[in-house]
N, C-alpha and C. Protein backbone atom coordinates (compact mmCIF):
# COMPACT_ATOMS: atom_id res chain seq x y z
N UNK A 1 6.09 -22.63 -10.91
CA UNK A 1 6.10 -21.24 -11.30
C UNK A 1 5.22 -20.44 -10.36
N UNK A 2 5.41 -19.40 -10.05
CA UNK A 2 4.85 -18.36 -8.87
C UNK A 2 3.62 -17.73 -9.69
N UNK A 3 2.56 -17.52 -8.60
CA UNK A 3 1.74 -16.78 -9.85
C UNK A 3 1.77 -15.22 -9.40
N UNK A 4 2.63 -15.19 -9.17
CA UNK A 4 3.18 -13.30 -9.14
C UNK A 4 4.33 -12.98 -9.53
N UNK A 5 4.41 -11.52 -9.77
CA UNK A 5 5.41 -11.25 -10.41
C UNK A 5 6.00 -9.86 -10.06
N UNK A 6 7.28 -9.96 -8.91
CA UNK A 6 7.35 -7.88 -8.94
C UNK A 6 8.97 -7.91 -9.33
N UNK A 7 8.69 -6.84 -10.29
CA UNK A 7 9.75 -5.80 -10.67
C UNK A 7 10.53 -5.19 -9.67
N UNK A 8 11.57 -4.41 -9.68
CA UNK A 8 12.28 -3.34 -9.24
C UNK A 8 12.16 -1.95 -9.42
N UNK A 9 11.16 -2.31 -10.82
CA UNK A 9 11.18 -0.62 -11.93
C UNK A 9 9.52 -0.14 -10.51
N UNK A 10 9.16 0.61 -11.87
CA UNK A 10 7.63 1.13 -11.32
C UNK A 10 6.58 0.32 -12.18
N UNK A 11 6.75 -0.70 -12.63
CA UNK A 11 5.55 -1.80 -13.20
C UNK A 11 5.68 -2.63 -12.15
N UNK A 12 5.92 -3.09 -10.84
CA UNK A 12 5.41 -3.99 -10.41
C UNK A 12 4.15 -4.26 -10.20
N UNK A 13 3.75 -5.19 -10.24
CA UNK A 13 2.43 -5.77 -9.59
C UNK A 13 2.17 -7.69 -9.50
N UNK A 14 1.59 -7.75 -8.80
CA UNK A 14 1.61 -9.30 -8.99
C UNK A 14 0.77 -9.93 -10.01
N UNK A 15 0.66 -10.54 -10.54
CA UNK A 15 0.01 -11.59 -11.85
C UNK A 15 -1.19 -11.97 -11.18
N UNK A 16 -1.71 -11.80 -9.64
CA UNK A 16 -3.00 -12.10 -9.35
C UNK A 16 -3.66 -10.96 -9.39
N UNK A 17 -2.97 -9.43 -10.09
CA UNK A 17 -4.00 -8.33 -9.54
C UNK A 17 -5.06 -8.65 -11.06
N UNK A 18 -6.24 -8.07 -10.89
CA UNK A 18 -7.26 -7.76 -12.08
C UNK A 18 -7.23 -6.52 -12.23
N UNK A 19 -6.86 -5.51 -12.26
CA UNK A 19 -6.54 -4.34 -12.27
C UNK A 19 -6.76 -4.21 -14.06
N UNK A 20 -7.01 -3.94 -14.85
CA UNK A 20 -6.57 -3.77 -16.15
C UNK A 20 -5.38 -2.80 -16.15
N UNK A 21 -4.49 -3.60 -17.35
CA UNK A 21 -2.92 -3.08 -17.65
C UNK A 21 -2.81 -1.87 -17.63
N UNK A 22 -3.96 -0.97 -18.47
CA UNK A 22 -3.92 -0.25 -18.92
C UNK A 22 -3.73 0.85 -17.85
N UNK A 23 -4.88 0.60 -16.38
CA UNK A 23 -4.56 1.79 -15.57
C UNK A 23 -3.54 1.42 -14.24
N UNK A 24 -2.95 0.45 -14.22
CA UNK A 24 -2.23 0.26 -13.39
C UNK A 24 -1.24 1.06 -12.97
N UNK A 25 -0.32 2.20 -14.73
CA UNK A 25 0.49 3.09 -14.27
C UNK A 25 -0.35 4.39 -13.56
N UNK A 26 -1.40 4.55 -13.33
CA UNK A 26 -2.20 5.64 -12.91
C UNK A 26 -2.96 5.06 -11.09
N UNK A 27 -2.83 3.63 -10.63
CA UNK A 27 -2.82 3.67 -9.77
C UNK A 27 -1.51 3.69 -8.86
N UNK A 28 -0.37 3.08 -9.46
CA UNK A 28 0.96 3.20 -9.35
C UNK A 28 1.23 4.83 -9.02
N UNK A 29 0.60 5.62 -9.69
CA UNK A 29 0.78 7.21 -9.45
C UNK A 29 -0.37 7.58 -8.41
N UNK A 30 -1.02 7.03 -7.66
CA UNK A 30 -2.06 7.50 -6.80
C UNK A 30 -1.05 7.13 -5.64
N UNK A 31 -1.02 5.75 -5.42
CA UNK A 31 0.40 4.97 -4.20
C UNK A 31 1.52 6.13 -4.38
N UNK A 32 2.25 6.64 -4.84
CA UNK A 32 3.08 7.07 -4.66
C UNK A 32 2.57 8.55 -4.00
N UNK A 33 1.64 9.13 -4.59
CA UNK A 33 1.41 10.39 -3.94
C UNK A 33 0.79 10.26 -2.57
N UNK A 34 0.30 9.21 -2.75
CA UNK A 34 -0.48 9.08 -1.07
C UNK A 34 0.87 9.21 0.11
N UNK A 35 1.47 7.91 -0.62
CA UNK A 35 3.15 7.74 0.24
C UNK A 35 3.62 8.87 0.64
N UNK A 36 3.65 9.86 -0.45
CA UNK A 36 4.54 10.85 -0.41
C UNK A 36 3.79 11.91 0.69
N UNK A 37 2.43 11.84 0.43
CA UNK A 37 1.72 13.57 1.20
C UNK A 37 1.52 12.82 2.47
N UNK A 38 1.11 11.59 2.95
CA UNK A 38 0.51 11.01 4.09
C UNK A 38 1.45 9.87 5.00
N UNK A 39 2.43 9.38 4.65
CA UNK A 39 2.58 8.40 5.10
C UNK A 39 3.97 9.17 5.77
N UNK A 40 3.87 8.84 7.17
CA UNK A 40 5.16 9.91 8.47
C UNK A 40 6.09 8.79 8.88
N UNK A 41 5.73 7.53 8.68
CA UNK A 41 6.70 6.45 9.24
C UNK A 41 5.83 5.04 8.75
N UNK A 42 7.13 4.01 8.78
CA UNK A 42 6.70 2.80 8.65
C UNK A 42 6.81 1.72 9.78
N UNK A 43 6.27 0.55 10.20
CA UNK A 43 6.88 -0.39 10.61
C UNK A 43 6.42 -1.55 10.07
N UNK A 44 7.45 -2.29 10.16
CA UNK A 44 7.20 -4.05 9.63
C UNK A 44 7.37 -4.86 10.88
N UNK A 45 5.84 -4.92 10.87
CA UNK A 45 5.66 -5.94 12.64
C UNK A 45 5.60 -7.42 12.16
N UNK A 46 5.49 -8.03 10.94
CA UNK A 46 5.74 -9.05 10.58
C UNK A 46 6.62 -9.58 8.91
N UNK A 47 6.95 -10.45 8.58
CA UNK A 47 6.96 -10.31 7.17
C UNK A 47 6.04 -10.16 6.46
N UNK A 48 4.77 -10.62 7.02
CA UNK A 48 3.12 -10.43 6.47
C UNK A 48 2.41 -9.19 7.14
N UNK A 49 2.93 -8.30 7.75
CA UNK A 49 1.94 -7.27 8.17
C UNK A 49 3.18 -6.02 8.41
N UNK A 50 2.59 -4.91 7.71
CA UNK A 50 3.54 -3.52 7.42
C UNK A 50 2.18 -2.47 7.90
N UNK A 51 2.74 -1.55 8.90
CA UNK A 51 1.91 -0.76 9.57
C UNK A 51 2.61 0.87 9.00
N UNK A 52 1.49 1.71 8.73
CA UNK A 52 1.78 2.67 7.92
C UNK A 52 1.57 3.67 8.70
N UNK A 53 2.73 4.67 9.67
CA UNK A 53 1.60 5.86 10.67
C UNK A 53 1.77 7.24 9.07
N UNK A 54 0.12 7.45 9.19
CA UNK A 54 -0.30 8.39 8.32
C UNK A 54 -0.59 9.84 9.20
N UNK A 55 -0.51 11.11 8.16
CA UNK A 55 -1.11 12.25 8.45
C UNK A 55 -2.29 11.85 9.28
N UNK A 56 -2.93 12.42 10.01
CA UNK A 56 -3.83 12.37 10.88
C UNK A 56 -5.51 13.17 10.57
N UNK A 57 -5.16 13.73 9.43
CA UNK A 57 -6.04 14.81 8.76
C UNK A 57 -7.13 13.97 8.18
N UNK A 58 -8.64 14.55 8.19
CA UNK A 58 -9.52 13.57 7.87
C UNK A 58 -9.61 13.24 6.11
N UNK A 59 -9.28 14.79 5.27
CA UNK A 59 -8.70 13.88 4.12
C UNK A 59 -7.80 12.72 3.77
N UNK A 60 -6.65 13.00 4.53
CA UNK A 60 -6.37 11.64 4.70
C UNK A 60 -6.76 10.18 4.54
N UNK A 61 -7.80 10.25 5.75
CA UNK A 61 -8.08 8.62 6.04
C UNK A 61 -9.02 8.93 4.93
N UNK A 62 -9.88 9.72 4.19
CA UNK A 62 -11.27 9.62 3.28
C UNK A 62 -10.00 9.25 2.25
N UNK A 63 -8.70 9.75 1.50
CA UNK A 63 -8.02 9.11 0.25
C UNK A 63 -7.80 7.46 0.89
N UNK A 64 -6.93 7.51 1.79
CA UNK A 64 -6.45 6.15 2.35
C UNK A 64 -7.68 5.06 2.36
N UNK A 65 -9.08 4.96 2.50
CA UNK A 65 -10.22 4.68 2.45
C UNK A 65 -10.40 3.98 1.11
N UNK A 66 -10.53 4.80 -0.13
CA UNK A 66 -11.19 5.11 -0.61
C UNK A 66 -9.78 4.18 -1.59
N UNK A 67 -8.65 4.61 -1.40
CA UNK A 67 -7.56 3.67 -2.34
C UNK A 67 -7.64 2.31 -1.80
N UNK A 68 -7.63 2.13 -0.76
CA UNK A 68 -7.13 0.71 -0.08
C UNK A 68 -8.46 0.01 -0.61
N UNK A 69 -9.49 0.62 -0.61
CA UNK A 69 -11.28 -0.39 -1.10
C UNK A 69 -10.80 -0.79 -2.97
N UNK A 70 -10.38 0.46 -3.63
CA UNK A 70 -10.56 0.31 -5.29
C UNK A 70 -9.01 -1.23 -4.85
N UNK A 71 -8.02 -0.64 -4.25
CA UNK A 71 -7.31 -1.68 -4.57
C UNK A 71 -7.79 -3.47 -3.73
N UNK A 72 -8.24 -3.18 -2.56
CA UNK A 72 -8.88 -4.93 -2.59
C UNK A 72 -9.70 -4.92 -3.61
N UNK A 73 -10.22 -4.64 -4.26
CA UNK A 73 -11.42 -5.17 -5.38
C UNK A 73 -10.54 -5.78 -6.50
N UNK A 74 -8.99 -5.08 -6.62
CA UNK A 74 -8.05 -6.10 -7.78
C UNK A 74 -7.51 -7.04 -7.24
N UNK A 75 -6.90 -6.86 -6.18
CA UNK A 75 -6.09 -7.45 -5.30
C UNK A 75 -6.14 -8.14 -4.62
N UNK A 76 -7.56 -8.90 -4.31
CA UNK A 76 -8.32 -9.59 -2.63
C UNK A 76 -7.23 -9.90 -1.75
N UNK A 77 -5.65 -10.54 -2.11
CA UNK A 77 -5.10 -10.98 -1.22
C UNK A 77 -4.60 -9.81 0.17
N UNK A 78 -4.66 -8.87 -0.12
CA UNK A 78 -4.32 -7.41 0.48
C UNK A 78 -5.42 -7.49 1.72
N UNK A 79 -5.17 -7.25 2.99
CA UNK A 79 -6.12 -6.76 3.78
C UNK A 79 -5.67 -5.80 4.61
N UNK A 80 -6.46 -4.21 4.30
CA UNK A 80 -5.98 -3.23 5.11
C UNK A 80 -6.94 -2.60 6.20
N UNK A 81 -6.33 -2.21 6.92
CA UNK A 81 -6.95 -1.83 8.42
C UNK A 81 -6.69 -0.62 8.72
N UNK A 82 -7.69 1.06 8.79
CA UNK A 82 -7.38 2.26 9.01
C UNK A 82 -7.90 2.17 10.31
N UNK A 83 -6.98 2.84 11.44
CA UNK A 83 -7.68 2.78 12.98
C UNK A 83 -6.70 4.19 13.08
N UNK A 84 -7.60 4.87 14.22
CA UNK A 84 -7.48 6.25 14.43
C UNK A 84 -7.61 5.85 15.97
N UNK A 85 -6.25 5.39 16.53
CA UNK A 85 -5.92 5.00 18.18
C UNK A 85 -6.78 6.44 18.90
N UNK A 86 -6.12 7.25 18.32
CA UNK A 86 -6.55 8.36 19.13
C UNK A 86 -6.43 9.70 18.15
N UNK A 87 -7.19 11.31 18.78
CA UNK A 87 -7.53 11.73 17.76
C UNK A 87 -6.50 12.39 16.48
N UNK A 88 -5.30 12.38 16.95
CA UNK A 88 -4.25 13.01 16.05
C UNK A 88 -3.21 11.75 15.82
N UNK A 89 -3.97 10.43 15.51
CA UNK A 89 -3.19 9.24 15.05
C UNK A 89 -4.11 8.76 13.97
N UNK A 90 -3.27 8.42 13.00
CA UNK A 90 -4.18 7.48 12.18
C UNK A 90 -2.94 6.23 11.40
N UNK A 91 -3.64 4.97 11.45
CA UNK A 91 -2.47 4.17 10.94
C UNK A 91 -3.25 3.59 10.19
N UNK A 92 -2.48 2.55 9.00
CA UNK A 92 -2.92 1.76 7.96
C UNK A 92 -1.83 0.60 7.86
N UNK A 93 -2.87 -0.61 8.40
CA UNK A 93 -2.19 -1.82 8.47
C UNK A 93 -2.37 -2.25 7.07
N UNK A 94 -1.34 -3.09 6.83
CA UNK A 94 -1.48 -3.99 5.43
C UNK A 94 -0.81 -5.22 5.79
N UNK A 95 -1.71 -5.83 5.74
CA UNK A 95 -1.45 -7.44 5.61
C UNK A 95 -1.89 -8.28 4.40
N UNK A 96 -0.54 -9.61 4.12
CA UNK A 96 -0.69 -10.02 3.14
C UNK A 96 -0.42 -11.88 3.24
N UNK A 97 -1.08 -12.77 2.82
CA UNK A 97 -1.08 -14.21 3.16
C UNK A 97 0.48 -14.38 3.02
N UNK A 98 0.86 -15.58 3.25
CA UNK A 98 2.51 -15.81 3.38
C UNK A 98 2.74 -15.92 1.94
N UNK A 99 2.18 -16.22 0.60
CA UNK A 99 2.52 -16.27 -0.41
C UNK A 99 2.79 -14.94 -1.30
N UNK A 100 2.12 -13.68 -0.63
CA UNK A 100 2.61 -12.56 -1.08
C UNK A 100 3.66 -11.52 -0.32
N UNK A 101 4.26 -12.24 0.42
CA UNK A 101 5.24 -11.16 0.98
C UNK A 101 5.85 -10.55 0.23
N UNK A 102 6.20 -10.71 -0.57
CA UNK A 102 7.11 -10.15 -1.74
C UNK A 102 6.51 -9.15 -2.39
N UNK A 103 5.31 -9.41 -2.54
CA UNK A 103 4.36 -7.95 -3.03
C UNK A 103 4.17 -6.94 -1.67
N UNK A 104 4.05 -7.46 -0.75
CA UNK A 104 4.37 -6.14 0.84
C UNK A 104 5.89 -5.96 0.75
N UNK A 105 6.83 -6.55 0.53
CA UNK A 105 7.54 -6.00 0.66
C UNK A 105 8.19 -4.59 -0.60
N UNK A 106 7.74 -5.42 -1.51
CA UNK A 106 7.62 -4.01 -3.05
C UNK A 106 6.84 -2.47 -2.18
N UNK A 107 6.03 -3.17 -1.91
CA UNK A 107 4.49 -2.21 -1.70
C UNK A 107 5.40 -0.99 -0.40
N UNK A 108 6.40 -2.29 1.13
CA UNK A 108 7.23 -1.09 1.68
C UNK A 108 8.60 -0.21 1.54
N UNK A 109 8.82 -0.53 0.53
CA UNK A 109 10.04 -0.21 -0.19
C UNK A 109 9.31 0.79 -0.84
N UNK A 110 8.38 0.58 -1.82
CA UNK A 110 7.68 2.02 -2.57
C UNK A 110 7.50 2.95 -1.20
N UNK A 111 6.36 2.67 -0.15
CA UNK A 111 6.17 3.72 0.42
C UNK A 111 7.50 4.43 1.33
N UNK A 112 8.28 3.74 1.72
CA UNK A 112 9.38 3.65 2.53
C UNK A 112 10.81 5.51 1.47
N UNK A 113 10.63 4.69 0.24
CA UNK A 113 11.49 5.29 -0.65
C UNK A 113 10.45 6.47 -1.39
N UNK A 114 9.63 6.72 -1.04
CA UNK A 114 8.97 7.82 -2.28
C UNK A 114 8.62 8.36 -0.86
N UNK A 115 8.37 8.35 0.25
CA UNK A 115 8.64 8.99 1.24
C UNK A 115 9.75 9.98 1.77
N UNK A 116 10.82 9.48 1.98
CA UNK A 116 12.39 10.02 1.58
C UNK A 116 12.84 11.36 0.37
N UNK A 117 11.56 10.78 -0.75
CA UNK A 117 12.17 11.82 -1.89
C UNK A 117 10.88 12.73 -1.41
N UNK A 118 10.41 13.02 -0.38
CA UNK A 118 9.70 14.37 -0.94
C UNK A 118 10.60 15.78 -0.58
């Protein structure tokens, strides 16, 4: 048996997050707005690593910061990387061990598709 678990709906999450149940639909609603106001393109440079080019604005990277830290503290398997190549670039790597691809791939499908609907 897998010890994760993702949906199709908007409850996914994997069975390793600690997140309590309760606010998960309220970080579920932070990811989507970030997706939606910040995130300009995607790429998937591996099945384990999805590169996010974001708004370039320094609110930006201070939300992108500040979500990606609350979510490793549920999540440890998640490791994200904000680098600002240069001054009107900013990207957000996410990488995930080979046993959670399936949660990066939820995770680029959310940002990928709630991107599209703005």
């Amino acid at each position: 048996m897998s010890d994760r678990h993702v949906t199709t709906d908007d409850s996914w999450v994997p069975d390793a997050c600690t997140l309590p149940t309760a606010e998960r639909p309220l970080r579920l609603a932070e990811f989507n707005q970030f997706f939606r106001d910040a995130v300009r393109g995607a790429d998937r440079l591996s099945p384990q690593h999805l590169r996010l080019q974001l708004d370039s604005a320094k609110h930006v990277e201070e939300t992108a910061r500040d979500l990606t830290a609350r979510e490793t503290s549920c999540c440890s398997f998640f490791t994200f990387d904000i680098v600002r190549p240069r001054p009107d670039s900013l990207t957000l790597d996410v990488r995930v061990p080979a046993a959670h691809v399936d949660v990066l791939d939820a995770l680029a499908e959310r940002a990928t598709s709630v991107r599209v609907q703005r």
